[in-house]
PDB file of N, CA and C in Angstrom:
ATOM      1  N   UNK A   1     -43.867-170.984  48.272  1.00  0.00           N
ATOM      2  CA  UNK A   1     -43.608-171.056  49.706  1.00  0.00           C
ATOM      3  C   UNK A   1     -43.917-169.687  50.311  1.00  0.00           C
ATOM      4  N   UNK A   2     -44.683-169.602  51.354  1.00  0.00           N
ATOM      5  CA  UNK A   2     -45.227-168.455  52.392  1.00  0.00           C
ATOM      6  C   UNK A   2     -43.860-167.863  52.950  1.00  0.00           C
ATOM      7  N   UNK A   3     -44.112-166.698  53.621  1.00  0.00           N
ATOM      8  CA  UNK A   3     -43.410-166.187  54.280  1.00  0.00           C
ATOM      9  C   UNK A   3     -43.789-166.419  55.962  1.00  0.00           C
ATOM     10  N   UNK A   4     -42.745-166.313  57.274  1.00  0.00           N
ATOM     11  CA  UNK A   4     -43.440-166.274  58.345  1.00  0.00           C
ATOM     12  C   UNK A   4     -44.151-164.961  58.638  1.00  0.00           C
ATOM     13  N   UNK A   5     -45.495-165.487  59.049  1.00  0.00           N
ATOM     14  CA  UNK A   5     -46.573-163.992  58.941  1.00  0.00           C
ATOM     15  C   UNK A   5     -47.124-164.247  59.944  1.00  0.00           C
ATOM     16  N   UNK A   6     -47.910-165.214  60.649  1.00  0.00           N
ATOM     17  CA  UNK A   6     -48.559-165.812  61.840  1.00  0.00           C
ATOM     18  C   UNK A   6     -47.989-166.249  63.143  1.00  0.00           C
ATOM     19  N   UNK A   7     -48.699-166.441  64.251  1.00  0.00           N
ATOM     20  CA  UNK A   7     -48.064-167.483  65.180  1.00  0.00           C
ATOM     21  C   UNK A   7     -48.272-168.767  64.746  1.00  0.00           C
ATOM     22  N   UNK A   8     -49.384-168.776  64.325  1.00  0.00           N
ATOM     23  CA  UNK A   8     -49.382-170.549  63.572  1.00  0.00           C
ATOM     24  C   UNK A   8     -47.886-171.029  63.081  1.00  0.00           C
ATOM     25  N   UNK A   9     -47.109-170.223  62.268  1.00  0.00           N
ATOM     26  CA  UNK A   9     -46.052-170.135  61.540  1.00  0.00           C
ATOM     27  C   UNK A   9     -44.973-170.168  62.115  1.00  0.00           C
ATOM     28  N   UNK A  10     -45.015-169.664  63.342  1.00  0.00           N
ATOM     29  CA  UNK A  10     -44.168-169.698  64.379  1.00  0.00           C
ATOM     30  C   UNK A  10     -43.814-171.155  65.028  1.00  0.00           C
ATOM     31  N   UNK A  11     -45.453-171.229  65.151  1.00  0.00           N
ATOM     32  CA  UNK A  11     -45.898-172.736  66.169  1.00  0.00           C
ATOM     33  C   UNK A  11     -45.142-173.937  65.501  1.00  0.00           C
ATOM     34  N   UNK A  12     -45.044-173.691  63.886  1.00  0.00           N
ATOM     35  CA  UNK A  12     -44.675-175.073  63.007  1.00  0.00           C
ATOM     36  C   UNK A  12     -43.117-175.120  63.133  1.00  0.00           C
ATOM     37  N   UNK A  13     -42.436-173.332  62.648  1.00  0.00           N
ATOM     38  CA  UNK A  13     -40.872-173.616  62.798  1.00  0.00           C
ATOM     39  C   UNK A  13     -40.560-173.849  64.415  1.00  0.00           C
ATOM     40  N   UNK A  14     -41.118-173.422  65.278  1.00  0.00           N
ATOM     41  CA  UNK A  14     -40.630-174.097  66.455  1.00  0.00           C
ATOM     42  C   UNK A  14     -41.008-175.360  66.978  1.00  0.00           C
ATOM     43  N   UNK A  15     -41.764-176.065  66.411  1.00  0.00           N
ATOM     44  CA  UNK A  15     -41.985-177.422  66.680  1.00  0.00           C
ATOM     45  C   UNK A  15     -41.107-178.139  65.680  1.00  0.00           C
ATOM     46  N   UNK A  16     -40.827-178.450  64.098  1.00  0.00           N
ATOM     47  CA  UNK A  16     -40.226-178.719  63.459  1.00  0.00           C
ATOM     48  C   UNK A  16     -38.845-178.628  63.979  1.00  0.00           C
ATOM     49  N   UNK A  17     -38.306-177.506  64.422  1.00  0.00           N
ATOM     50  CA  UNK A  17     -36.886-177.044  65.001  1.00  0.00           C
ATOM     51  C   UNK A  17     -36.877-178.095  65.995  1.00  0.00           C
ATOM     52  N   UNK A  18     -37.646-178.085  66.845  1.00  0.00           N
ATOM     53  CA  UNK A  18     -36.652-178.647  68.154  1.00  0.00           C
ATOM     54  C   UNK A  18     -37.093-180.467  68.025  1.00  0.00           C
ATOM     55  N   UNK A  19     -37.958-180.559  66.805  1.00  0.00           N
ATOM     56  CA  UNK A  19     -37.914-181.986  66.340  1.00  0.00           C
ATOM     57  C   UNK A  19     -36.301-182.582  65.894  1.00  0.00           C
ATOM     58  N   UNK A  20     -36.143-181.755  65.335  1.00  0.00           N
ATOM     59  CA  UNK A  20     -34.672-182.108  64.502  1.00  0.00           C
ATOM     60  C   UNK A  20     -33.719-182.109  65.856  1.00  0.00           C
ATOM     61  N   UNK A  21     -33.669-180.872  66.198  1.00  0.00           N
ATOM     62  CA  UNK A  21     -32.702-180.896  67.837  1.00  0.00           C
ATOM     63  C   UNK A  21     -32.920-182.316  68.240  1.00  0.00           C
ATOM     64  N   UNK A  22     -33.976-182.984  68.465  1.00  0.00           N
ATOM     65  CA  UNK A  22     -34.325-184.181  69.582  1.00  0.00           C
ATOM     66  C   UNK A  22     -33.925-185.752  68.782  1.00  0.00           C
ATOM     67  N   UNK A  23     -33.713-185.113  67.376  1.00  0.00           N
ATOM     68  CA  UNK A  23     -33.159-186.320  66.744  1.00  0.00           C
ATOM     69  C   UNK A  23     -31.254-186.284  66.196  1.00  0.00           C
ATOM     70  N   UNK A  24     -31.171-185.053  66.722  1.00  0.00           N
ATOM     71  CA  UNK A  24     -29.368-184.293  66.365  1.00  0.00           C
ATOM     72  C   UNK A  24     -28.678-185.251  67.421  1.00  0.00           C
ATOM     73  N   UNK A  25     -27.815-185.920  66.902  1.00  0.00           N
ATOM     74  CA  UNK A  25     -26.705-187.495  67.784  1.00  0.00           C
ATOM     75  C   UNK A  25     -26.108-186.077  68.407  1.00  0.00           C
ATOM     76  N   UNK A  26     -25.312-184.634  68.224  1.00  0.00           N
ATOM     77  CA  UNK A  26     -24.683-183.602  68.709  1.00  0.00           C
ATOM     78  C   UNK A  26     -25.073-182.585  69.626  1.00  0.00           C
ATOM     79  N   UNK A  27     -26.803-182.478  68.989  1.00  0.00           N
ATOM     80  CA  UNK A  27     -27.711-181.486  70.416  1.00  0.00           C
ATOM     81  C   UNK A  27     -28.520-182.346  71.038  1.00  0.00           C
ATOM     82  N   UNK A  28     -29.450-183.656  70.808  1.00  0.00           N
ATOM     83  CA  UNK A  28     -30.213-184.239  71.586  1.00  0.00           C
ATOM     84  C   UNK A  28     -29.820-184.420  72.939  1.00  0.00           C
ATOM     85  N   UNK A  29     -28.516-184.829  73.320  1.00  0.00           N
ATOM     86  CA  UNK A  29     -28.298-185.588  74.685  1.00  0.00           C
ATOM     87  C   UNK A  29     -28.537-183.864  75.454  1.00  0.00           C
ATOM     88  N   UNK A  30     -28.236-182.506  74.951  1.00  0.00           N
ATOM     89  CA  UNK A  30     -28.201-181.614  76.243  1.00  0.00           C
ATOM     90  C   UNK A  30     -29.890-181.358  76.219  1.00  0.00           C
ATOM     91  N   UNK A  31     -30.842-182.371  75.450  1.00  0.00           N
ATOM     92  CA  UNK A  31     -32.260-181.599  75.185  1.00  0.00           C
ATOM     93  C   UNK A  31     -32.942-183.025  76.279  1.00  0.00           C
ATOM     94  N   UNK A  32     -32.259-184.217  76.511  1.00  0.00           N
ATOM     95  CA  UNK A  32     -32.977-185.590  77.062  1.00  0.00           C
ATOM     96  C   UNK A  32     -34.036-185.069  78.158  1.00  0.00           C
ATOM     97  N   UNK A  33     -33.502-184.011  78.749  1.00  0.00           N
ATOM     98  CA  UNK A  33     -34.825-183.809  80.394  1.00  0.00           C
ATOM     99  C   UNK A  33     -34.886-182.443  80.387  1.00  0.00           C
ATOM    100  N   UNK A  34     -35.545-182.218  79.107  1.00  0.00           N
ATOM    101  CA  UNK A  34     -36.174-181.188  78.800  1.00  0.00           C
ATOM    102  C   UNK A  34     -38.140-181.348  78.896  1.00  0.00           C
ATOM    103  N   UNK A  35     -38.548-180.498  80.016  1.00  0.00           N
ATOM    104  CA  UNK A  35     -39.983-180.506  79.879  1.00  0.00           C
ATOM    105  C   UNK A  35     -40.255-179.670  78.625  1.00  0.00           C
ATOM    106  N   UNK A  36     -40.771-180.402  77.599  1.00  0.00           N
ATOM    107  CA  UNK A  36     -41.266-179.262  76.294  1.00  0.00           C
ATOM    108  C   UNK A  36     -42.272-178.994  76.343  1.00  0.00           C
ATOM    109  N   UNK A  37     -43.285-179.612  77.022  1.00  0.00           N
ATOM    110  CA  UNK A  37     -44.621-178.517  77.395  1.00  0.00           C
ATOM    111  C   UNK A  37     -44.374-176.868  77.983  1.00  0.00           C
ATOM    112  N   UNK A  38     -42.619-176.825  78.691  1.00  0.00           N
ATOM    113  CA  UNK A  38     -42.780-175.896  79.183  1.00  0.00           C
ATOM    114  C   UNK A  38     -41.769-174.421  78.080  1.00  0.00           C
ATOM    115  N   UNK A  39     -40.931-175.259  77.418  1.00  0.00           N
ATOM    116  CA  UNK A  39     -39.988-174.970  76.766  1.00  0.00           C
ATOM    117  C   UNK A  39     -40.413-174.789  75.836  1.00  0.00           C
ATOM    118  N   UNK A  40     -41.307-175.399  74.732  1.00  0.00           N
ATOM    119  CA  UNK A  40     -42.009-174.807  73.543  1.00  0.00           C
ATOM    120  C   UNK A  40     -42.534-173.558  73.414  1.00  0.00           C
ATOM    121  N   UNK A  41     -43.180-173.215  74.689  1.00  0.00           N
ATOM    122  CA  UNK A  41     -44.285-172.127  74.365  1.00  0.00           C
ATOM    123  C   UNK A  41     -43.344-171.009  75.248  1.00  0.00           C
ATOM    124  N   UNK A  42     -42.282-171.334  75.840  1.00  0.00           N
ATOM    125  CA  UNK A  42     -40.624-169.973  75.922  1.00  0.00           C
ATOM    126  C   UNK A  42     -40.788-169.907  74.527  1.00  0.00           C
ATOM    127  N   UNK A  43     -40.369-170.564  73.671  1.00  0.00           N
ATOM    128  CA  UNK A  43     -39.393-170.586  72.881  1.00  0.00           C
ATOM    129  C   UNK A  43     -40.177-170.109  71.461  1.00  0.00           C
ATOM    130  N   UNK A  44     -41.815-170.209  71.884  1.00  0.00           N
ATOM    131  CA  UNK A  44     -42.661-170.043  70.244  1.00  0.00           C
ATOM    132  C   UNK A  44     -42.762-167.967  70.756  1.00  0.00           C
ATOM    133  N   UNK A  45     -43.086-168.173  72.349  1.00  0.00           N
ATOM    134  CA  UNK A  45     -43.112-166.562  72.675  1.00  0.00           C
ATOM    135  C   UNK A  45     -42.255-165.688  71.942  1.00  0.00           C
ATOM    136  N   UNK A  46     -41.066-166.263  72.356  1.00  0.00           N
ATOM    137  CA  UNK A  46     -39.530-165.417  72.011  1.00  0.00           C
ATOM    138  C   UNK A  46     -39.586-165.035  70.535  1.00  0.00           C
ATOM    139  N   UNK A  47     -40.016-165.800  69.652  1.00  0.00           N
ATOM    140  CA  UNK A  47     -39.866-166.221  68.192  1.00  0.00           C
ATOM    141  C   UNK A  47     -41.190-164.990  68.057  1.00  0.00           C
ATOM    142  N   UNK A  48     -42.147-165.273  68.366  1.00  0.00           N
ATOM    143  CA  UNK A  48     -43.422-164.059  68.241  1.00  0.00           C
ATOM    144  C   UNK A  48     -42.631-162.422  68.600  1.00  0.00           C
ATOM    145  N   UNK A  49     -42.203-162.599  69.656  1.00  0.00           N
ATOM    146  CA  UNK A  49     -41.441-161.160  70.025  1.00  0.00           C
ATOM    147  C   UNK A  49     -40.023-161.019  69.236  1.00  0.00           C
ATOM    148  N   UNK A  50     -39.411-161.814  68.744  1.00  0.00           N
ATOM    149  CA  UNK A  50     -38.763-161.398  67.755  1.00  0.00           C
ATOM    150  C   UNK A  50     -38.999-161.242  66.147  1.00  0.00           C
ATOM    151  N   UNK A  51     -39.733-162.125  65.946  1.00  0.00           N
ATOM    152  CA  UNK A  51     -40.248-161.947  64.508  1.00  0.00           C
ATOM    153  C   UNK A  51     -41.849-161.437  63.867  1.00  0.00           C
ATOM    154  N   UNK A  52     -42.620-160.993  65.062  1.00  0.00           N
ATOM    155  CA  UNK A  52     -43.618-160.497  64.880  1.00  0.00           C
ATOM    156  C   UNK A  52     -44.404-158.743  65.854  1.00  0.00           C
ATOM    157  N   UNK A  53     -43.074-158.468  66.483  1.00  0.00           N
ATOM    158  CA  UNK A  53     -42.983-157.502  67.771  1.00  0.00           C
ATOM    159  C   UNK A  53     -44.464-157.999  68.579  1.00  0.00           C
ATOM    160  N   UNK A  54     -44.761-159.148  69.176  1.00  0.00           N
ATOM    161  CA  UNK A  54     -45.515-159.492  69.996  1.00  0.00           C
ATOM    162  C   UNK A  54     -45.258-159.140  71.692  1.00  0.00           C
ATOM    163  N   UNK A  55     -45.154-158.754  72.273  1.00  0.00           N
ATOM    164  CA  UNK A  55     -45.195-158.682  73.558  1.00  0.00           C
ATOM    165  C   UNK A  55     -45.263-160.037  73.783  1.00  0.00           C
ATOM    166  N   UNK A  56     -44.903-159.849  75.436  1.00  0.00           N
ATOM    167  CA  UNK A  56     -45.091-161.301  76.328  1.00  0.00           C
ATOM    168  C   UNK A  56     -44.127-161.938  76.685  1.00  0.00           C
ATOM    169  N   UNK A  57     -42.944-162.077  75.908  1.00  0.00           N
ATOM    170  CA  UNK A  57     -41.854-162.875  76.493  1.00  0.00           C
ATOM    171  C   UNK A  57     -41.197-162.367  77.096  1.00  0.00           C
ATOM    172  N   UNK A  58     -40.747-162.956  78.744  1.00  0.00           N
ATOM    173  CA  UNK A  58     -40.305-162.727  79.782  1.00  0.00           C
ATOM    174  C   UNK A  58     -39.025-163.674  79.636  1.00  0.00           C
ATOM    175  N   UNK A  59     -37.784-163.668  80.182  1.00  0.00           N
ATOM    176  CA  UNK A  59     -36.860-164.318  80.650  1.00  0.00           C
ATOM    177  C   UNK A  59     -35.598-164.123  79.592  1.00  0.00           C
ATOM    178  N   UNK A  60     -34.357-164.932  79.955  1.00  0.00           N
ATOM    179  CA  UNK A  60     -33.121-165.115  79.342  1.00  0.00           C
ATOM    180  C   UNK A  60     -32.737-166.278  79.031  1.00  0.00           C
ATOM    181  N   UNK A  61     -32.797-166.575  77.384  1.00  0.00           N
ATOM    182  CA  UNK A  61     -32.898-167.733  76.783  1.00  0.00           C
ATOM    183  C   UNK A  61     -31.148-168.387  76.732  1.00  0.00           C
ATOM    184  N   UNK A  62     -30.415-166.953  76.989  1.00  0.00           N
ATOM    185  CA  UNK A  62     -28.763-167.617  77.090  1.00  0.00           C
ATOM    186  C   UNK A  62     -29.087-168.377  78.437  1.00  0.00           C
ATOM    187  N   UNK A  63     -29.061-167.708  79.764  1.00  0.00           N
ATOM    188  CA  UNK A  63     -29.031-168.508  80.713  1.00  0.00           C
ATOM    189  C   UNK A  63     -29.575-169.951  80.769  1.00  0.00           C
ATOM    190  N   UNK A  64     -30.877-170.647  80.352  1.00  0.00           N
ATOM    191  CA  UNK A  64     -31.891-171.702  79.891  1.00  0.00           C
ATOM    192  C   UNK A  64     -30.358-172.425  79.051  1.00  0.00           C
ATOM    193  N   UNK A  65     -29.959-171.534  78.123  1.00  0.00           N
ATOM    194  CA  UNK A  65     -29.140-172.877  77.435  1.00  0.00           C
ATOM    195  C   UNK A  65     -27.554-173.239  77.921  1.00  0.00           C
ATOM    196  N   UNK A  66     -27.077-172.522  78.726  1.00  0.00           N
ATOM    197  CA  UNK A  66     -25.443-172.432  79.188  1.00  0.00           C
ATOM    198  C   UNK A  66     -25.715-173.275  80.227  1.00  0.00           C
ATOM    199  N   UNK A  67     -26.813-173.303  81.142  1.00  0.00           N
ATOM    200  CA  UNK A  67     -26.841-174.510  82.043  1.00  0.00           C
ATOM    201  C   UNK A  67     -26.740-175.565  81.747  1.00  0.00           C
ATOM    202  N   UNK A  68     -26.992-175.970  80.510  1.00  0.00           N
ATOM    203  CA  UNK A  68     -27.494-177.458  79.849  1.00  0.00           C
ATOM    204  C   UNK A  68     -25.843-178.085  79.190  1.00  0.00           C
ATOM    205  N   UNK A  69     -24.968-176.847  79.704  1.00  0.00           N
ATOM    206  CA  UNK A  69     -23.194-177.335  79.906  1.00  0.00           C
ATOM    207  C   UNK A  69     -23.092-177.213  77.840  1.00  0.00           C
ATOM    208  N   UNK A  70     -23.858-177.031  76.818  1.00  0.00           N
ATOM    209  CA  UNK A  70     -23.269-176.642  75.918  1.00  0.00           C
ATOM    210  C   UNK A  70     -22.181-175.771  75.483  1.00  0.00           C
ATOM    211  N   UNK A  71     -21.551-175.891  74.632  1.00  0.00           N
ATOM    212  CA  UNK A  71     -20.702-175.903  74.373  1.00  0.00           C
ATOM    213  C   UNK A  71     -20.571-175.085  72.638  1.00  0.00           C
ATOM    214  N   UNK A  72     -19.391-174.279  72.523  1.00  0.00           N
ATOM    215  CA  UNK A  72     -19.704-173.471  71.076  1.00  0.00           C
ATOM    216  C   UNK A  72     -19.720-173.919  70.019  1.00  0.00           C
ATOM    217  N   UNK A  73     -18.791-174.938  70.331  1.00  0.00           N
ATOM    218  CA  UNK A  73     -19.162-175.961  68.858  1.00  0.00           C
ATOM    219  C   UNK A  73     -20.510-176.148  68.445  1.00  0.00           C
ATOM    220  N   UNK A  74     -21.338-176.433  69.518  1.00  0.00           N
ATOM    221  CA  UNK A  74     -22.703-176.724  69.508  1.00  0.00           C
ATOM    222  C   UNK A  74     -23.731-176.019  68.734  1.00  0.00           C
ATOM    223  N   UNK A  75     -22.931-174.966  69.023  1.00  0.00           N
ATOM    224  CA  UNK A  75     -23.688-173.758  68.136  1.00  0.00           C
ATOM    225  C   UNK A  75     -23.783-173.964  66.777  1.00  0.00           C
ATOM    226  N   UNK A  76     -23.136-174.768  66.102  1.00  0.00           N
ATOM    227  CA  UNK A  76     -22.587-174.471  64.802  1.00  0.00           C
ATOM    228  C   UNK A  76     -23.606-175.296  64.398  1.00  0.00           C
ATOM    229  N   UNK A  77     -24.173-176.274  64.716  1.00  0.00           N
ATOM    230  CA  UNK A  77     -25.032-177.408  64.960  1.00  0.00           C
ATOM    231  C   UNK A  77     -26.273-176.752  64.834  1.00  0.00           C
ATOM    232  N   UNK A  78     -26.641-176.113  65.796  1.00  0.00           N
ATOM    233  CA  UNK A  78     -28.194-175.130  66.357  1.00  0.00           C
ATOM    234  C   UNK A  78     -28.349-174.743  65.120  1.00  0.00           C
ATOM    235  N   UNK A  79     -27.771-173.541  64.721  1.00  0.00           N
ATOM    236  CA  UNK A  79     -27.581-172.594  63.578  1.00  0.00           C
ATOM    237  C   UNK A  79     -28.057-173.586  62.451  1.00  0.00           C
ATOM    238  N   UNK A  80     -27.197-174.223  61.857  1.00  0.00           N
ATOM    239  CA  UNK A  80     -27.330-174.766  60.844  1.00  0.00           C
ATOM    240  C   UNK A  80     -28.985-175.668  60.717  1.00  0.00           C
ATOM    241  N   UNK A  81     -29.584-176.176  62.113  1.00  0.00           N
ATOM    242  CA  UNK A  81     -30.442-176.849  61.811  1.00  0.00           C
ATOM    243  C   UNK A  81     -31.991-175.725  61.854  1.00  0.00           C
ATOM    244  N   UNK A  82     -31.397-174.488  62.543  1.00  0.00           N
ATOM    245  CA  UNK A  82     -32.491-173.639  62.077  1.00  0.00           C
ATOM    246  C   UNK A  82     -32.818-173.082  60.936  1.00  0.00           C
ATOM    247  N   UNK A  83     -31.458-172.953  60.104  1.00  0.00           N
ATOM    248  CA  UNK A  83     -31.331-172.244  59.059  1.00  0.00           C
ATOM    249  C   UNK A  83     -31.871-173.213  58.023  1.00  0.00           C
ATOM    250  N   UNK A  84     -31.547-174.911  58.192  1.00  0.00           N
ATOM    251  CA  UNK A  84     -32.564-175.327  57.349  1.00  0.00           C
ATOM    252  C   UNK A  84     -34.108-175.770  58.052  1.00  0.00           C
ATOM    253  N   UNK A  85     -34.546-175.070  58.698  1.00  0.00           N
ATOM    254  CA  UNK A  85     -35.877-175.441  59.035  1.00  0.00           C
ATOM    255  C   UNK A  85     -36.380-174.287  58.681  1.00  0.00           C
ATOM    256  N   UNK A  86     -35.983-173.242  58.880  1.00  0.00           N
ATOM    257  CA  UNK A  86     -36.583-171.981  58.138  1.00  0.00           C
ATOM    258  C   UNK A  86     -36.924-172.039  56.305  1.00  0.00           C
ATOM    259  N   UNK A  87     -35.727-172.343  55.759  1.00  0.00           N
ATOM    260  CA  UNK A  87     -35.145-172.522  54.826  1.00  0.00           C
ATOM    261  C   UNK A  87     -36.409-173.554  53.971  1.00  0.00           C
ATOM    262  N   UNK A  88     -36.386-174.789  55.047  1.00  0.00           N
ATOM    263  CA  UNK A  88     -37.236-175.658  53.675  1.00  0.00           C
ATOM    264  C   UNK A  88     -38.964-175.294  54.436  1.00  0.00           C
ATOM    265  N   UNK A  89     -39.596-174.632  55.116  1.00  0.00           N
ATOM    266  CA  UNK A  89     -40.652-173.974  55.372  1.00  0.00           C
ATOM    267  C   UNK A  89     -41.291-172.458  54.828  1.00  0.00           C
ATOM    268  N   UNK A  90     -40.653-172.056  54.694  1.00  0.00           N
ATOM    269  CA  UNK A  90     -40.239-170.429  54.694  1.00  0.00           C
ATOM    270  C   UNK A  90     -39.263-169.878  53.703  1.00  0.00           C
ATOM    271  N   UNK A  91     -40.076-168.679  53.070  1.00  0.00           N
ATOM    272  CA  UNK A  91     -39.508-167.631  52.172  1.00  0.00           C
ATOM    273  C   UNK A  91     -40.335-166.540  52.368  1.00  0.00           C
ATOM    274  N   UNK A  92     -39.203-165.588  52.520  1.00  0.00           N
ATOM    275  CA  UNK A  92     -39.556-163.764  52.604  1.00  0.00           C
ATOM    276  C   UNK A  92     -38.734-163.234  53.605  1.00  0.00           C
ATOM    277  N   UNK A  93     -39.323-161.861  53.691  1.00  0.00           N
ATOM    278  CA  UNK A  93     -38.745-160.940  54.276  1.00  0.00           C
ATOM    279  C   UNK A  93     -38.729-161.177  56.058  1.00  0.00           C
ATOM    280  N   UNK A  94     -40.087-162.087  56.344  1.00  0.00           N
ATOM    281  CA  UNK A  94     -39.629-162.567  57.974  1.00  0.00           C
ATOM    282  C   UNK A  94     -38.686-164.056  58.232  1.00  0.00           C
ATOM    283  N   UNK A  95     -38.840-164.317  56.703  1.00  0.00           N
ATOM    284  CA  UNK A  95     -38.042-165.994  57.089  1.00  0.00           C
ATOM    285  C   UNK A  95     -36.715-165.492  57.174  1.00  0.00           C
ATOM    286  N   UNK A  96     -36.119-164.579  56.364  1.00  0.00           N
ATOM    287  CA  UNK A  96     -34.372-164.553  56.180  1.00  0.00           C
ATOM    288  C   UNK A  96     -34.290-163.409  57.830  1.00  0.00           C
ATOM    289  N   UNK A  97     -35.782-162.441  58.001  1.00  0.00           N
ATOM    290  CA  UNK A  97     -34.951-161.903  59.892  1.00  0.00           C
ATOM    291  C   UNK A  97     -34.664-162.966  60.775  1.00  0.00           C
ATOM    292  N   UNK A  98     -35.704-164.607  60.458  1.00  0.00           N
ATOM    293  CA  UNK A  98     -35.307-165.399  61.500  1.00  0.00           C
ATOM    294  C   UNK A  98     -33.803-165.907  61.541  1.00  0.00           C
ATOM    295  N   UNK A  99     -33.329-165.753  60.068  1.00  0.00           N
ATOM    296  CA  UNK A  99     -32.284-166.946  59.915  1.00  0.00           C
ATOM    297  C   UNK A  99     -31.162-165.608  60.309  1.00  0.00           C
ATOM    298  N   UNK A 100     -31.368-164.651  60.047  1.00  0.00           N
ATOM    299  CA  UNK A 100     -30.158-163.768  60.438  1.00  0.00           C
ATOM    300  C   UNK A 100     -30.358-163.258  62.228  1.00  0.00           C
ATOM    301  N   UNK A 101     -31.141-163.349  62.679  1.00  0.00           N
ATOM    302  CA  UNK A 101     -31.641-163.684  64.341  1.00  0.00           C
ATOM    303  C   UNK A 101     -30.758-164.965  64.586  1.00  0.00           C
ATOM    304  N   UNK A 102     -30.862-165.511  64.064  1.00  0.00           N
ATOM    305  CA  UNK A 102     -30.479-167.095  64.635  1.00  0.00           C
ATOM    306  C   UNK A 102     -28.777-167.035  64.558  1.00  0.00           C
ATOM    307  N   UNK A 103     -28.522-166.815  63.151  1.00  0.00           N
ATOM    308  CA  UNK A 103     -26.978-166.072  63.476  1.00  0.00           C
ATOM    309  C   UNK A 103     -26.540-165.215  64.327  1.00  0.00           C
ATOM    310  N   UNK A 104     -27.454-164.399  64.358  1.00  0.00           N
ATOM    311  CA  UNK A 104     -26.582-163.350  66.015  1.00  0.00           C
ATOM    312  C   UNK A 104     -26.588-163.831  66.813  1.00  0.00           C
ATOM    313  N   UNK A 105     -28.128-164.967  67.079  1.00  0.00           N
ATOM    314  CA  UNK A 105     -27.582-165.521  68.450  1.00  0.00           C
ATOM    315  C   UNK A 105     -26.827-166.283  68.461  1.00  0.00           C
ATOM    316  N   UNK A 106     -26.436-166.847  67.385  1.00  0.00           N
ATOM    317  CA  UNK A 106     -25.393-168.368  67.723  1.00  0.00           C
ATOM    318  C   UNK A 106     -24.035-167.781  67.754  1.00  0.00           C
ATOM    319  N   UNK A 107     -24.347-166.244  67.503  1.00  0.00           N
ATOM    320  CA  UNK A 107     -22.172-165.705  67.657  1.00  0.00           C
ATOM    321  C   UNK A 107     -22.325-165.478  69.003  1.00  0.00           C
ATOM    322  N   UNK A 108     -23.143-164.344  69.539  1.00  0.00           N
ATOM    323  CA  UNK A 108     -23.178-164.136  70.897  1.00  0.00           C
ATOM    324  C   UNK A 108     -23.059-165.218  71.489  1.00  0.00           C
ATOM    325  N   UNK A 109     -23.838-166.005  71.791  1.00  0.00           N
ATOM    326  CA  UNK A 109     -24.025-167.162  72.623  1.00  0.00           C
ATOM    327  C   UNK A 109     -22.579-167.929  72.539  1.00  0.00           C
ATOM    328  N   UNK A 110     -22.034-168.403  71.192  1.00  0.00           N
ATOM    329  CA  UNK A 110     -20.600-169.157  71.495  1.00  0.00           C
ATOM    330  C   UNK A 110     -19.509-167.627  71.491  1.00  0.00           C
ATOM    331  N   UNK A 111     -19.727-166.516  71.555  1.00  0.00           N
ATOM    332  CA  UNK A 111     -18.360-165.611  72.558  1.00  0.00           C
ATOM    333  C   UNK A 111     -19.008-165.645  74.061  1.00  0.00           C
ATOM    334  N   UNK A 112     -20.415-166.040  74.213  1.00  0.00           N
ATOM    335  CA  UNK A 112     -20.107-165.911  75.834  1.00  0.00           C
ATOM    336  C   UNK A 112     -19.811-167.060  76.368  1.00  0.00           C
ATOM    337  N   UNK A 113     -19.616-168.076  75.309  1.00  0.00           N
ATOM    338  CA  UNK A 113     -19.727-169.326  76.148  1.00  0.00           C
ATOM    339  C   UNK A 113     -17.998-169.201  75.883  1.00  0.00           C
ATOM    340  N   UNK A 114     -17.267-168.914  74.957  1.00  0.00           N
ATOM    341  CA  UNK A 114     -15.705-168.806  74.772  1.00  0.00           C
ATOM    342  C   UNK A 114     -14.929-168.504  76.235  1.00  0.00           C
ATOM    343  N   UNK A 115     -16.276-167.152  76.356  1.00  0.00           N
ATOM    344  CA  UNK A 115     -15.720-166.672  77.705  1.00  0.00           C
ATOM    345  C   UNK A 115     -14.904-167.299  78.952  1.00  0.00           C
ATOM    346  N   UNK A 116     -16.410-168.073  79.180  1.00  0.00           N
ATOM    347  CA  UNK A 116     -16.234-169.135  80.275  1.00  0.00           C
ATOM    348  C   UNK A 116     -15.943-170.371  80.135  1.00  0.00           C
ATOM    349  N   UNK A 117     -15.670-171.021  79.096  1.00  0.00           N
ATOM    350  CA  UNK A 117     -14.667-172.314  78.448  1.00  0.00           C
ATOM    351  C   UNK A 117     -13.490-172.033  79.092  1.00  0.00           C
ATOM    352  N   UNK A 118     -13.107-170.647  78.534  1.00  0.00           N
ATOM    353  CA  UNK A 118     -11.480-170.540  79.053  1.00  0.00           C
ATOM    354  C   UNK A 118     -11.038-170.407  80.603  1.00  0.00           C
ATOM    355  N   UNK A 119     -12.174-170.705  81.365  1.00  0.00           N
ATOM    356  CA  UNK A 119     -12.041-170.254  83.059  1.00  0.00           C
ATOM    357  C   UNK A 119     -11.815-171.591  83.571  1.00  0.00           C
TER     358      UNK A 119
END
């Protein structure tokens, strides 16, 4: 098994990923009226600028997902289905930065969402 080295590589775990999301009974319903023509290529950018120092990605991927009314539990969900999409694609030194990326964001993201649960 390869390591992630390409955007090609990128292109597959983020298409694979948000396949599983769109079939998750727990994350699909906040993904139903999601344009993914527009949301894929956020989301393959972000993944290039985090796992390959690519330039280009513009915006705030917390804001994109706290609108969609998720919830921290949810997180636990996200996490886990990235960690095996990395997991059964991917081995090396960029597959385990994604899966430990994916953990920081899923703590951050459910303490900011803790935040505002409790309001």
């Amino acid at each position: 098994m390869n390591d992630i080295e390409t955007e090609n590589d990128i292109d597959l775990l983020v298409e694979k990923f948000y396949a599983k999301i769109q079939l998750n009974e727990n994350l699909a319903p906040f993904f139903v009226n999601t344009n993914w023509k527009h949301h894929l290529p956020r989301m393959k950018a972000f993944w290039y600028f985090i796992l390959l120092d690519k330039p280009g990605f513009k915006g705030n991927i917390y804001d994109s997902h706290v609108n969609r009314n998720i919830k921290t539990a949810h997180f636990e969900y996200w996490v886990e289905l990235f960690i095996e999409t990395v997991s059964d694609n991917f081995k090396g030194e960029i597959a385990t930065k994604a899966i430990d990326k994916a953990k920081e964001l899923s703590i951050l993201f459910s303490w900011k969402l803790a935040e505002t649960e409790g309001k």
